[in-house]
C-alpha atoms as a PDB file:
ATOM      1  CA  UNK A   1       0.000   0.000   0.000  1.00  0.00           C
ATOM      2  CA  UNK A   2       1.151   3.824  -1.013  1.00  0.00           C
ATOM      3  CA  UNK A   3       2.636   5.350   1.737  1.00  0.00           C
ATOM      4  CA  UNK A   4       1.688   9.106   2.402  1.00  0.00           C
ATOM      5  CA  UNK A   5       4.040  12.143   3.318  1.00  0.00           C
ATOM      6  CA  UNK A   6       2.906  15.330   3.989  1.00  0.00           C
ATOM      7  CA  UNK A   7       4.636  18.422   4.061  1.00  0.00           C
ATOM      8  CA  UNK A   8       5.123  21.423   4.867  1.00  0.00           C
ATOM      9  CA  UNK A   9       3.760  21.506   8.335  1.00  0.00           C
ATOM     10  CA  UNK A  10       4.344  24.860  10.451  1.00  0.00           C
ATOM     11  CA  UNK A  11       1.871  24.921  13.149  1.00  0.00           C
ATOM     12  CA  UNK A  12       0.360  22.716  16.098  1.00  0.00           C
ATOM     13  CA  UNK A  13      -2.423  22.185  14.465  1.00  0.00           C
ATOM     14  CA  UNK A  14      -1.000  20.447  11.409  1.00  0.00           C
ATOM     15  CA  UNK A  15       0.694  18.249  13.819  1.00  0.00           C
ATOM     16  CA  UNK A  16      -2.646  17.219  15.302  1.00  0.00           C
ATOM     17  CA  UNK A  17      -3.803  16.999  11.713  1.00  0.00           C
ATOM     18  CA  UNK A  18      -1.309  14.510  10.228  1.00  0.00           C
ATOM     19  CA  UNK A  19      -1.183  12.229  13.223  1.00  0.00           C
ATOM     20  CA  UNK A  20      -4.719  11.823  13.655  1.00  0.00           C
ATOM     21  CA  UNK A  21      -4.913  11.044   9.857  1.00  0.00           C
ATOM     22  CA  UNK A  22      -1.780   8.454  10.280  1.00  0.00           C
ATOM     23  CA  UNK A  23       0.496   9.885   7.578  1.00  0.00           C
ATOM     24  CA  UNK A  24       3.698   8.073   7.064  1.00  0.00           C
ATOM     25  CA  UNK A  25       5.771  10.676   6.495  1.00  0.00           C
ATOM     26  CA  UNK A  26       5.587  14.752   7.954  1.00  0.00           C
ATOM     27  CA  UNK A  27       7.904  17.580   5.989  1.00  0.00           C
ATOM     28  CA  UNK A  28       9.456  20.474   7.544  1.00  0.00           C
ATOM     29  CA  UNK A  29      10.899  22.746   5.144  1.00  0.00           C
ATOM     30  CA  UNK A  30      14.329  24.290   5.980  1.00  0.00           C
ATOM     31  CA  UNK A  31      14.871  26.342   2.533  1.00  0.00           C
ATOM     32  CA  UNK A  32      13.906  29.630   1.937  1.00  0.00           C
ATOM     33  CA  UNK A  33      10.256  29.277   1.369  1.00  0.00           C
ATOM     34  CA  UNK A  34       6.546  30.045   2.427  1.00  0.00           C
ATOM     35  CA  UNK A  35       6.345  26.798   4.748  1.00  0.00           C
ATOM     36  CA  UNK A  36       9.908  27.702   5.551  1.00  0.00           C
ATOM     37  CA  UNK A  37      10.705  26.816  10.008  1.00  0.00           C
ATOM     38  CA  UNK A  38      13.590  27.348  11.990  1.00  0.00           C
ATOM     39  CA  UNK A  39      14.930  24.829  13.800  1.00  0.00           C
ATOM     40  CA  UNK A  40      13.736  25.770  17.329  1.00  0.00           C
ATOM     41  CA  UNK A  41      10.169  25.450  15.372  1.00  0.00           C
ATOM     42  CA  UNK A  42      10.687  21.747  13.716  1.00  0.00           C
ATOM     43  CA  UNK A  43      11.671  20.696  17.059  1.00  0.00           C
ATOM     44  CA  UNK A  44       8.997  22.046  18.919  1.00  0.00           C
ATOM     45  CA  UNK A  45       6.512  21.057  16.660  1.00  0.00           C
ATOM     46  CA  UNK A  46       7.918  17.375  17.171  1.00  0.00           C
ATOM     47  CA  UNK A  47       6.969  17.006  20.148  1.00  0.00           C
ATOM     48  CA  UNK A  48       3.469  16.580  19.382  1.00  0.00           C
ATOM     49  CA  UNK A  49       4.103  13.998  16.389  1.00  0.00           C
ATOM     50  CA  UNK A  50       3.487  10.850  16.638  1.00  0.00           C
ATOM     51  CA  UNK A  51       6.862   9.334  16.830  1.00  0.00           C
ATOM     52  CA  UNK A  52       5.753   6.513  14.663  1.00  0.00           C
ATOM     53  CA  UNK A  53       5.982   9.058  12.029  1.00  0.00           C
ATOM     54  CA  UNK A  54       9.118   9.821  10.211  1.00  0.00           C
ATOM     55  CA  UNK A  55      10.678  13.396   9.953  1.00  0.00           C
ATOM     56  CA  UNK A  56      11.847  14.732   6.666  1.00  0.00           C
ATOM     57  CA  UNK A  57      13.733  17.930   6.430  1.00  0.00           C
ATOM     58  CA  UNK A  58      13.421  19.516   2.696  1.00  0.00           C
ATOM     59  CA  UNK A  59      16.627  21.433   1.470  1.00  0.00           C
ATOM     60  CA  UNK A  60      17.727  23.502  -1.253  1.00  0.00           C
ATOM     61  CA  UNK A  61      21.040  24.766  -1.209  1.00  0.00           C
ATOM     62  CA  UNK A  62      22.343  24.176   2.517  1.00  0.00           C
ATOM     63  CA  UNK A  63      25.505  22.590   3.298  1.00  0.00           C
ATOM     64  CA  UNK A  64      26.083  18.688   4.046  1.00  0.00           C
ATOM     65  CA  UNK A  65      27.076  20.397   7.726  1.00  0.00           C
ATOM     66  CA  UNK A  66      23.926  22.516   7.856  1.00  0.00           C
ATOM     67  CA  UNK A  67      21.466  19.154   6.908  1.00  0.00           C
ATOM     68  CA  UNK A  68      23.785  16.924   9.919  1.00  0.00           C
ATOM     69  CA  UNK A  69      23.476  19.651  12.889  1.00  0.00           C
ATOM     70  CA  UNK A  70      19.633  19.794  11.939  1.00  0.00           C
ATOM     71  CA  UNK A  71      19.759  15.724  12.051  1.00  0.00           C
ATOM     72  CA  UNK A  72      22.156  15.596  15.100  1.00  0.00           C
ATOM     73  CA  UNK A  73      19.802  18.110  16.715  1.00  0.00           C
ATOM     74  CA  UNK A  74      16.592  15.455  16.690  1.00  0.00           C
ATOM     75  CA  UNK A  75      14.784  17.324  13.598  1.00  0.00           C
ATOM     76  CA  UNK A  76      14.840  14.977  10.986  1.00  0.00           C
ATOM     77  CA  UNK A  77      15.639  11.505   9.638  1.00  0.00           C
ATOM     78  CA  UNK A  78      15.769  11.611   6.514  1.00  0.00           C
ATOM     79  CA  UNK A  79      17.124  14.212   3.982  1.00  0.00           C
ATOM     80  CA  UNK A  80      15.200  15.391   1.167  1.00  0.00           C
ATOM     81  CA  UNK A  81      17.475  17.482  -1.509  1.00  0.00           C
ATOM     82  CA  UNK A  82      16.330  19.473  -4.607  1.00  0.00           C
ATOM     83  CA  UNK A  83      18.838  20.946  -6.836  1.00  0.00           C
ATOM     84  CA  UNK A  84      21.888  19.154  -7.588  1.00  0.00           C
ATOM     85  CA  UNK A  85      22.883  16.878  -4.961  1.00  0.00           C
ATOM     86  CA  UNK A  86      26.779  14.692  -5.324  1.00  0.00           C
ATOM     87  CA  UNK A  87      27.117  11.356  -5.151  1.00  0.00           C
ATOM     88  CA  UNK A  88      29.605  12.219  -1.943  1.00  0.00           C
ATOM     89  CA  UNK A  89      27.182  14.477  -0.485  1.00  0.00           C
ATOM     90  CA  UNK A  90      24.701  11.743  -0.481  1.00  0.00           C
ATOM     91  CA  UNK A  91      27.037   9.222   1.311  1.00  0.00           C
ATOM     92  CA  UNK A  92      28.064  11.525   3.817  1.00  0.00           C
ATOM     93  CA  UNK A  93      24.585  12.286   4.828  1.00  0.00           C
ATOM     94  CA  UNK A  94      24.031   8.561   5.034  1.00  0.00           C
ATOM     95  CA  UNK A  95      27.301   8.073   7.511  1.00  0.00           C
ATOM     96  CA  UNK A  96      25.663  10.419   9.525  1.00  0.00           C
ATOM     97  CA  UNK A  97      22.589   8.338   9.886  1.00  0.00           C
ATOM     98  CA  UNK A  98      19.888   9.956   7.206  1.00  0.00           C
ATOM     99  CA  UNK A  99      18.537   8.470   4.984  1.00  0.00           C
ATOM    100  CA  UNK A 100      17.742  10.809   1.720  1.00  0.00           C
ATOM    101  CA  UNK A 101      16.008  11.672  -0.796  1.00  0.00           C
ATOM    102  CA  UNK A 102      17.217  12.797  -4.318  1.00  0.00           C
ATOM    103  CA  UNK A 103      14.502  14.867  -5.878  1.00  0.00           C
ATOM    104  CA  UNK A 104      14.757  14.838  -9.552  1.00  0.00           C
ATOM    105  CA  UNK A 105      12.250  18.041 -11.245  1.00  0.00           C
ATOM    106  CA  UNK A 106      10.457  16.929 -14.442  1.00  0.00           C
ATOM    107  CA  UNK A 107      13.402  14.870 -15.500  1.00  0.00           C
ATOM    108  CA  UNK A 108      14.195  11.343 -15.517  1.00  0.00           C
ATOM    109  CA  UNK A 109      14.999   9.888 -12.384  1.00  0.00           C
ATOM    110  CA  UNK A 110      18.430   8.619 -12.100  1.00  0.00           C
ATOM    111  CA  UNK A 111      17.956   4.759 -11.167  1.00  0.00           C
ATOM    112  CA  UNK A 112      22.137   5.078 -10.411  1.00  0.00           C
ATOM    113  CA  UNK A 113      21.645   7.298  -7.419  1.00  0.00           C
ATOM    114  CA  UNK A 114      22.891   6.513  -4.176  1.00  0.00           C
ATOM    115  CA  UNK A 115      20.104   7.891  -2.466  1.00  0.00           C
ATOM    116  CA  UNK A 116      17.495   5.701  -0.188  1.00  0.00           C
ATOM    117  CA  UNK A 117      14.349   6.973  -2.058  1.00  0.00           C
ATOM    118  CA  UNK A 118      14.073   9.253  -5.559  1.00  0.00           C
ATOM    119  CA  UNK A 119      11.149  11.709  -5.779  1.00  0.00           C
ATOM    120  CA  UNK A 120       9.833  12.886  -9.225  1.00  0.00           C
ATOM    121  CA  UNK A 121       8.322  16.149  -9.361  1.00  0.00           C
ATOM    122  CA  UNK A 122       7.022  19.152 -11.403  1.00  0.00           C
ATOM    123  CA  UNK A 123       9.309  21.727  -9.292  1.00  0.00           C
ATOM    124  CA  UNK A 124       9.450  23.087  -5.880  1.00  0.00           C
ATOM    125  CA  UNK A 125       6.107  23.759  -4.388  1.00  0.00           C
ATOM    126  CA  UNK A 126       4.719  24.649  -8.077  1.00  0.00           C
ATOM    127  CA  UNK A 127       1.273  23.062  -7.865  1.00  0.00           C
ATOM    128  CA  UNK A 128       1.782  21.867 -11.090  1.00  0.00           C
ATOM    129  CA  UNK A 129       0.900  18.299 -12.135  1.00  0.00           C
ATOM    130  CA  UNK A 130       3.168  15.958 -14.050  1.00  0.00           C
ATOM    131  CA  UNK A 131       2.177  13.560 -17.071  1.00  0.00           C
ATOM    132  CA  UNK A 132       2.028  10.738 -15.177  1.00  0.00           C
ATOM    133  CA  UNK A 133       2.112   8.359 -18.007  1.00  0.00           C
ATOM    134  CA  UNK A 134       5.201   9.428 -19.004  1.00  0.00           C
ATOM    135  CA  UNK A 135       7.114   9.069 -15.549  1.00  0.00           C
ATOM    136  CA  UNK A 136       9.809   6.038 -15.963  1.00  0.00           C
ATOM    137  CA  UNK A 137       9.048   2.877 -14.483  1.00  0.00           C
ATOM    138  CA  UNK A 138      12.060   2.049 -11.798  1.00  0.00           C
ATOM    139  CA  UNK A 139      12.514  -0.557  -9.141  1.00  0.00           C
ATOM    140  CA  UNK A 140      13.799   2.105  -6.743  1.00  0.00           C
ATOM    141  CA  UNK A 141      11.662   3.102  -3.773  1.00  0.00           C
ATOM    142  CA  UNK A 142       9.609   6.177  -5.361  1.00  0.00           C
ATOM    143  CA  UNK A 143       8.149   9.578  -4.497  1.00  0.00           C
ATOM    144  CA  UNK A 144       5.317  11.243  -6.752  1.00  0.00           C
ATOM    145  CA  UNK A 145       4.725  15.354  -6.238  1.00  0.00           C
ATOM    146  CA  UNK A 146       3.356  17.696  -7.428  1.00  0.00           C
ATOM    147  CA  UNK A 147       0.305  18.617  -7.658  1.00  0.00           C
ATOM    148  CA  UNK A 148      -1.560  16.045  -6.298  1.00  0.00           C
ATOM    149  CA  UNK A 149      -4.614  16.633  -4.213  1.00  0.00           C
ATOM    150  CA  UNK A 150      -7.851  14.375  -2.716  1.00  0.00           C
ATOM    151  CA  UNK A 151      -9.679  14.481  -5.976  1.00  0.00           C
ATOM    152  CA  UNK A 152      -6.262  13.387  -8.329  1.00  0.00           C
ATOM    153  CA  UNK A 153      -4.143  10.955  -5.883  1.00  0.00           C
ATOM    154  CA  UNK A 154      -6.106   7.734  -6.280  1.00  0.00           C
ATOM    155  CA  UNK A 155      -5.728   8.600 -10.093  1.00  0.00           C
ATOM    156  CA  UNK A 156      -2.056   9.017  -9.687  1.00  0.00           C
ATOM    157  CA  UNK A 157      -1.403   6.500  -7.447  1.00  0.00           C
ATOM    158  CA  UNK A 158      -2.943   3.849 -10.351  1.00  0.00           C
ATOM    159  CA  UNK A 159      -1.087   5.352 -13.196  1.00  0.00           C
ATOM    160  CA  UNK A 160       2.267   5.781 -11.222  1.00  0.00           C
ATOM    161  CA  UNK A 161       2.228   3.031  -9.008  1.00  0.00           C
ATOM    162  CA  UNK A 162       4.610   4.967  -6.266  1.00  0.00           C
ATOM    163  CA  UNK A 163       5.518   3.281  -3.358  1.00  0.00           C
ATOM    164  CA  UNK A 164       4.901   7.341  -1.410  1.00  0.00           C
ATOM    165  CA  UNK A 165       2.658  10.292  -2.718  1.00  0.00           C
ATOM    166  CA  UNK A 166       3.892  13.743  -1.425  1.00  0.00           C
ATOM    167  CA  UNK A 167       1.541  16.575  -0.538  1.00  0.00           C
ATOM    168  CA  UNK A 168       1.716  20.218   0.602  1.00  0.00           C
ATOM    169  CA  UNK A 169      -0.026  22.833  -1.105  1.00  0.00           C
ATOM    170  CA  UNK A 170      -2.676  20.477  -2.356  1.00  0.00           C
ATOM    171  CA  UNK A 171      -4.055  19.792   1.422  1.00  0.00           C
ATOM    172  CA  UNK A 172      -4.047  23.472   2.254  1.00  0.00           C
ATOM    173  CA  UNK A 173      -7.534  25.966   2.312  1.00  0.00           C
ATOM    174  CA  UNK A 174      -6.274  29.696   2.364  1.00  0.00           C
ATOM    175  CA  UNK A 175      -2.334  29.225   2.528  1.00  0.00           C
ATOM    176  CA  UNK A 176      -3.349  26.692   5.846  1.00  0.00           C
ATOM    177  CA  UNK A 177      -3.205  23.197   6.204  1.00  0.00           C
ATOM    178  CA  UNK A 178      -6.818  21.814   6.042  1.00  0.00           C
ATOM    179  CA  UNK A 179      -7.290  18.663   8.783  1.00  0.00           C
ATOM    180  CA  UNK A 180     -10.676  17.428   6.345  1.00  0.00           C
ATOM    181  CA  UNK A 181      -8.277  17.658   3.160  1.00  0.00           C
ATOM    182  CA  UNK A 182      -5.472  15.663   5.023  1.00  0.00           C
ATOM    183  CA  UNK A 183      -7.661  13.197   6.076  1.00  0.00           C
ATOM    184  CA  UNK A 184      -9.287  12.550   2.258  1.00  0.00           C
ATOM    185  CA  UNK A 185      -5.789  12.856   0.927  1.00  0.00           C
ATOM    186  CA  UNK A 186      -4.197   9.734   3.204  1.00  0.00           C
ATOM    187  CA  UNK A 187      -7.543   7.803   2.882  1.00  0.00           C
ATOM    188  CA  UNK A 188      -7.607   8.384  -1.151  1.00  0.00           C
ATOM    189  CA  UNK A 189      -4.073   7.578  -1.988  1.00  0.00           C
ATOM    190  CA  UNK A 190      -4.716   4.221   0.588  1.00  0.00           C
ATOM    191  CA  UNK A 191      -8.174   3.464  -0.708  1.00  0.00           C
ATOM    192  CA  UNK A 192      -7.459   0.065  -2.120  1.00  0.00           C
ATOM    193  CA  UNK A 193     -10.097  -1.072  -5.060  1.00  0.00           C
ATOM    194  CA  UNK A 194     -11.583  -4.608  -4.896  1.00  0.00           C
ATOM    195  CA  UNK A 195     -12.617  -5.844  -8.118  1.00  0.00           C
END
């Protein structure tokens, strides 16, 4: 069965939101951004998650060191990077205990990277959808974005086949993470057809 992140979280209440839908996976973006947090935040914030729940921390540009103190701190475990990411830079982030995601943007993913998981998507936080029937098949754990929401995941989840759908902006009423929209997301993308 799919496997749900969401992201993006920034406030108490999306905490209460995502654990009492049972996501898989909560976001906390740490690049420049509207969703961006602080540290102090992510960590407060954490305290409230269900600890069953995994803790990604989305970067852009910050440093290996930056990603590890943010790790070491208790924020995250696993490493999602957008924009060009090394080979090196993966592996170091994996000595250090993350696991990470490579996100490749409207290309084809790159079945030769090092990285625990590979997320296709149509850019950072654009809202856009992809063509979903022309995403490569690969035997790599994989992450569909981009503008997914309740009414298009089950779609996307049959044409893609992803092992995790990732949401942000597409569970979110006025700029604000919507508990009813979270909840229809996880139980969409999950919603397993009996013929």
């Amino acid at each position: 069965m799919v496997k749900v992140k969401i992201c993006g979280l920034m406030k108490p209440d999306d905490i209460q939101a995502v654990n009492e839908a049972q996501a898989d996976f909560a976001g906390f973006v740490f690049a420049p951004s509207r969703h961006y947090v602080s540290l102090e935040t992510a960590l407060s914030l954490q305290t409230e998650l269900n600890p069953e729940i995994q803790k990604v921390g989305v970067f852009v540009k910050e440093s290996v060191a930056e990603i590890i103190a943010i790790h070491q701190a208790g924020a995250i475990d696993i490493a999602q990077l957008h924009g060009k990411s090394t080979p090196e830079e993966i592996a170091e982030l994996q000595d250090a205990g993350l696991k990470v995601i490579q996100v490749f943007e409207r290309q084809s993913i790159n079945d030769q990277s090092s990285a625990d998981y590979l997320m296709v998507d149509s850019g950072k936080g654009s809202g856009q959808t992809l063509n979903w029937e022309s995403i490569p098949h690969t035997n790599r754990t994989m992450i569909l974005a981009g503008g997914l929401n309740p009414s298009n995941v089950r779609h996307a989840v049959d044409v893609v086949n992803p092992d995790i759908v990732d949401v942000s902006t597409g569970v979110e009423t006025n700029g604000q993470k919507d508990p009813a929209k979270i909840m229809n997301f996880i139980k969409n993308a999950k919603e397993e057809y009996v013929l």
